[in-house]
N, C-alpha and C. Protein backbone atom coordinates (compact mmCIF):
# COMPACT_ATOMS: atom_id res chain seq x y z
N UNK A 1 25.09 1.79 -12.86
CA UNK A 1 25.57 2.36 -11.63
C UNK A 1 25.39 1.34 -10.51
N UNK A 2 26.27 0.93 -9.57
CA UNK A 2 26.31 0.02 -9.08
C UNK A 2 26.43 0.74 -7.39
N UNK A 3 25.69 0.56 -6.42
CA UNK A 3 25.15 0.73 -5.08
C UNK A 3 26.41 -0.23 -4.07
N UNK A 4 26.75 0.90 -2.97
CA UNK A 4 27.47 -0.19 -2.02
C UNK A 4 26.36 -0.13 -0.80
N UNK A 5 26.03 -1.11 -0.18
CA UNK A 5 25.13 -0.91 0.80
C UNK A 5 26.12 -1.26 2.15
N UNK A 6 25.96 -0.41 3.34
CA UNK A 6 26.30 -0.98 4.59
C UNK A 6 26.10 -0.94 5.42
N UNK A 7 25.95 -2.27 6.41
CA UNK A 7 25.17 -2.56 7.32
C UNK A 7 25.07 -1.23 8.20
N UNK A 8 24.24 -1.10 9.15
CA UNK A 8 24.16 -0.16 10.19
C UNK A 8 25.27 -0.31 11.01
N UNK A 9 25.68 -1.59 11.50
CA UNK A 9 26.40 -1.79 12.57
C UNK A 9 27.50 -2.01 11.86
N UNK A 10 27.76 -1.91 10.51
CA UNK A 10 29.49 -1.84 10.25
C UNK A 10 29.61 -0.37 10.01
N UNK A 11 28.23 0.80 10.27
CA UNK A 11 28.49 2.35 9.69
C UNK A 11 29.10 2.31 11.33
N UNK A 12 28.67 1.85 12.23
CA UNK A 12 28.88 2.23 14.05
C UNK A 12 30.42 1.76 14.01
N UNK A 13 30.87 0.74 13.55
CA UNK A 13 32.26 0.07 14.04
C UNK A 13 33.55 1.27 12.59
N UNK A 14 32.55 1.82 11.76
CA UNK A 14 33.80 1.94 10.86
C UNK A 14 33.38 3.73 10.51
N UNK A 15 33.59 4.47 11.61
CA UNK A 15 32.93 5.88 11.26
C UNK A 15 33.67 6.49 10.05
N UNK A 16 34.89 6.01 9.34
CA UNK A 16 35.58 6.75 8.35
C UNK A 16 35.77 5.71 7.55
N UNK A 17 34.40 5.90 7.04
CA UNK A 17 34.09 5.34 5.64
C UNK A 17 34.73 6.35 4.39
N UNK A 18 35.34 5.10 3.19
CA UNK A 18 35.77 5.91 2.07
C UNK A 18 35.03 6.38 1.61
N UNK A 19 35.42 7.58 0.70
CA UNK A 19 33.86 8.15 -0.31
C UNK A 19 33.18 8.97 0.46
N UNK A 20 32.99 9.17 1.58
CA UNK A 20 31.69 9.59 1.79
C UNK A 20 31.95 10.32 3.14
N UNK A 21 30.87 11.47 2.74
CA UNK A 21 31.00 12.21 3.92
C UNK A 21 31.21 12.46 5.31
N UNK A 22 32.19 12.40 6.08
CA UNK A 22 31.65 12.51 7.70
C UNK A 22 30.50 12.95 8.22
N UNK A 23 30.57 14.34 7.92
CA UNK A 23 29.43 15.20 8.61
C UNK A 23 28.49 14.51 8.49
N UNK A 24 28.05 13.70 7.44
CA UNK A 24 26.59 13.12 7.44
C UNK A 24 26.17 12.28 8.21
N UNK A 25 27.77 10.86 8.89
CA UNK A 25 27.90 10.49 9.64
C UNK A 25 27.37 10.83 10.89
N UNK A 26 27.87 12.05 10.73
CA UNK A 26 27.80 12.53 12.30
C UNK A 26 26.18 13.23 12.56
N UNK A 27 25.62 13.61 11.88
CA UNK A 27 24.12 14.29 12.00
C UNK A 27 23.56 13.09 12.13
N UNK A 28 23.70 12.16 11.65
CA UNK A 28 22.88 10.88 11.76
C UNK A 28 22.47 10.05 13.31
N UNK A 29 24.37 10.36 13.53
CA UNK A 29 24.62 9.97 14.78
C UNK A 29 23.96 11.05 15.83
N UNK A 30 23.67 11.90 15.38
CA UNK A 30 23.22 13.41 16.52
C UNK A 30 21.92 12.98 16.63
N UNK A 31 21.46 12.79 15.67
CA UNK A 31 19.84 12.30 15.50
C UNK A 31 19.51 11.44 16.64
N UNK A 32 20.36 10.60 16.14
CA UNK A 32 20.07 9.23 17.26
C UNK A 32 20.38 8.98 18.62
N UNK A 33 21.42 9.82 18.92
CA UNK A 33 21.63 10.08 19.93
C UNK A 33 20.64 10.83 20.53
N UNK A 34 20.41 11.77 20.26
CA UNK A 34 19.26 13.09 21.08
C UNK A 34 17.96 12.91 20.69
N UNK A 35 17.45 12.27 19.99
CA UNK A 35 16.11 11.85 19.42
C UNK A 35 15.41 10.63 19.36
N UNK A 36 16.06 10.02 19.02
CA UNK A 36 15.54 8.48 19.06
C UNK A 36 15.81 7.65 20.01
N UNK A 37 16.97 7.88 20.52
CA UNK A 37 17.39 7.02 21.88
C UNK A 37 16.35 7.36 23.17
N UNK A 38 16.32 8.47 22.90
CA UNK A 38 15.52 8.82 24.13
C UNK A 38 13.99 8.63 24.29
N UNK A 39 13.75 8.69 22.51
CA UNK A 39 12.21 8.63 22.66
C UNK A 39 12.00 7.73 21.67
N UNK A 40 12.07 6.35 21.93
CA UNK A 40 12.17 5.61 20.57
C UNK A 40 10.41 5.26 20.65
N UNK A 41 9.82 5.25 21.34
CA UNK A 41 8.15 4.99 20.93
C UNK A 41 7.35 6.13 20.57
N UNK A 42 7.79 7.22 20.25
CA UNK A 42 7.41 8.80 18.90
C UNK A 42 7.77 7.48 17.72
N UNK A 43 8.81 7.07 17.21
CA UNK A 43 8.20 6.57 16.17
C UNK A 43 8.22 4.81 15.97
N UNK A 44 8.24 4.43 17.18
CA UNK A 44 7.88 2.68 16.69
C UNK A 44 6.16 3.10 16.39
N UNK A 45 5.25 3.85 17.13
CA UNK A 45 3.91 4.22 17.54
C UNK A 45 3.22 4.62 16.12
N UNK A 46 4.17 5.32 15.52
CA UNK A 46 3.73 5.86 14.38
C UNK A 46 2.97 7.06 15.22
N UNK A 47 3.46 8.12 15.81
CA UNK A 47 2.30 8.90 16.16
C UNK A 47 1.56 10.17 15.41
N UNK A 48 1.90 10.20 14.10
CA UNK A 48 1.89 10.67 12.96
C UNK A 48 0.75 10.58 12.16
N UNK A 49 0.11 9.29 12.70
CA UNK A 49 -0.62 8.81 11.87
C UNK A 49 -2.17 9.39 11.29
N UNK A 50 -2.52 9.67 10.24
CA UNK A 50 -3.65 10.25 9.66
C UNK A 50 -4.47 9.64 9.98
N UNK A 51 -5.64 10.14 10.41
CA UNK A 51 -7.07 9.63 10.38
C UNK A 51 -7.63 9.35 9.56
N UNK A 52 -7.49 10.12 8.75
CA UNK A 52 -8.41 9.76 7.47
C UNK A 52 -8.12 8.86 6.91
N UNK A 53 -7.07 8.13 6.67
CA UNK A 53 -6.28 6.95 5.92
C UNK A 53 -7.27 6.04 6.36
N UNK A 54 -7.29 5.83 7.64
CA UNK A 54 -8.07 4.77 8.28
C UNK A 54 -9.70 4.79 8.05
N UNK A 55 -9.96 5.80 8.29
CA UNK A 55 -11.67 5.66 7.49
C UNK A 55 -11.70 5.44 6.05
N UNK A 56 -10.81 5.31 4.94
CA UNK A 56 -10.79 5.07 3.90
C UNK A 56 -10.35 3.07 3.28
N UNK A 57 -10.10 2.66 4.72
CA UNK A 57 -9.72 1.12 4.68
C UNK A 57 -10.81 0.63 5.06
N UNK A 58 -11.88 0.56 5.21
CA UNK A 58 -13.32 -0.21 5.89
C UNK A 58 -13.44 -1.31 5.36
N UNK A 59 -12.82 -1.67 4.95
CA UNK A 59 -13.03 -3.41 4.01
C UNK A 59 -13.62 -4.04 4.61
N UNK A 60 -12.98 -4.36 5.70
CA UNK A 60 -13.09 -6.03 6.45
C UNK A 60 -14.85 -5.97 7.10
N UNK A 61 -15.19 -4.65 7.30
CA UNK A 61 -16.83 -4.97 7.55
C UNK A 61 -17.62 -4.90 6.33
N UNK A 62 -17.44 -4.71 5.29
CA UNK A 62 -18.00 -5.14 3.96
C UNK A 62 -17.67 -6.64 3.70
N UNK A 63 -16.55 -6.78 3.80
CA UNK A 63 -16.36 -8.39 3.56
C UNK A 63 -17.02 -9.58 4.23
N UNK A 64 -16.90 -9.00 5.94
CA UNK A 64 -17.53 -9.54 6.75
C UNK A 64 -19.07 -10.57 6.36
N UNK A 65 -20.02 -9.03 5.76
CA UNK A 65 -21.03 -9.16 5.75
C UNK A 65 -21.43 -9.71 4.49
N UNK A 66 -20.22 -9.77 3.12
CA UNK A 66 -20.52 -10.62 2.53
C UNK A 66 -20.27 -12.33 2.96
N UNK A 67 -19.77 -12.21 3.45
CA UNK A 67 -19.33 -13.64 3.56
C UNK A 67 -20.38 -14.68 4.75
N UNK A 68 -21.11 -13.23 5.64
CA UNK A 68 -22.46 -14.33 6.11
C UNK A 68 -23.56 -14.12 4.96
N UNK A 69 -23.55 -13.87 3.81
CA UNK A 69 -24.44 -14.01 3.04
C UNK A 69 -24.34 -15.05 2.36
N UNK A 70 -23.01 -15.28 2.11
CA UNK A 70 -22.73 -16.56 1.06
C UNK A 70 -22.91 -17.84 2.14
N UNK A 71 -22.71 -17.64 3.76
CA UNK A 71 -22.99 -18.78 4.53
C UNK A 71 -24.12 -19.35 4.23
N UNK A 72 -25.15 -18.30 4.16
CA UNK A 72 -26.75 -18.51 4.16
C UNK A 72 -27.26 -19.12 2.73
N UNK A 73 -26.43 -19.02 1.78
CA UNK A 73 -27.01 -19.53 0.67
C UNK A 73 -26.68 -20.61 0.79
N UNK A 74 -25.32 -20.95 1.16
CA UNK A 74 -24.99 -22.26 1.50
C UNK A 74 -25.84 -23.76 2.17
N UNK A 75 -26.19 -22.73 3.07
CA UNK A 75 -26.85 -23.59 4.05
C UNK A 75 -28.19 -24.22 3.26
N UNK A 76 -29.06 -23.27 2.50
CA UNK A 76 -30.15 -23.34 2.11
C UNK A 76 -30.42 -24.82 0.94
């Protein structure tokens, strides 16, 4: 099965695309018009974002603290 992909800005210049639905066209376009245009930092921000995700990434201060340990052996 073989995929046609197209650009965003040739879906804006060519609204009657073969194959394929208008209406979907057009909700897309409703979207963006009334939603995103207006409030495009709701989602550059991610304001969605889980907390908990982030207490589950703590790496970098474990790593941290290995890595002045290995300084110290070094040095020795």
């Amino acid at each position: 099965m073989s995929h046609y992909y197209i650009s965003f800005f040739s879906w804006v210049n060519e609204p009657e695309q073969k194959g394929g639905s208008d209406e979907i066209y057009h909700n897309i376009a409703n979207i963006i018009k009334e939603d995103l245009w207006l409030n495009p930092l709701n989602y550059f921000n991610n304001e969605d974002y889980d907390e908990d995700e982030d207490e589950s990434c703590d790496v970098e201060k474990d790593d941290d603290n290995d890595d002045q340990d290995h300084d110290d052996e070094e040095e020795e």
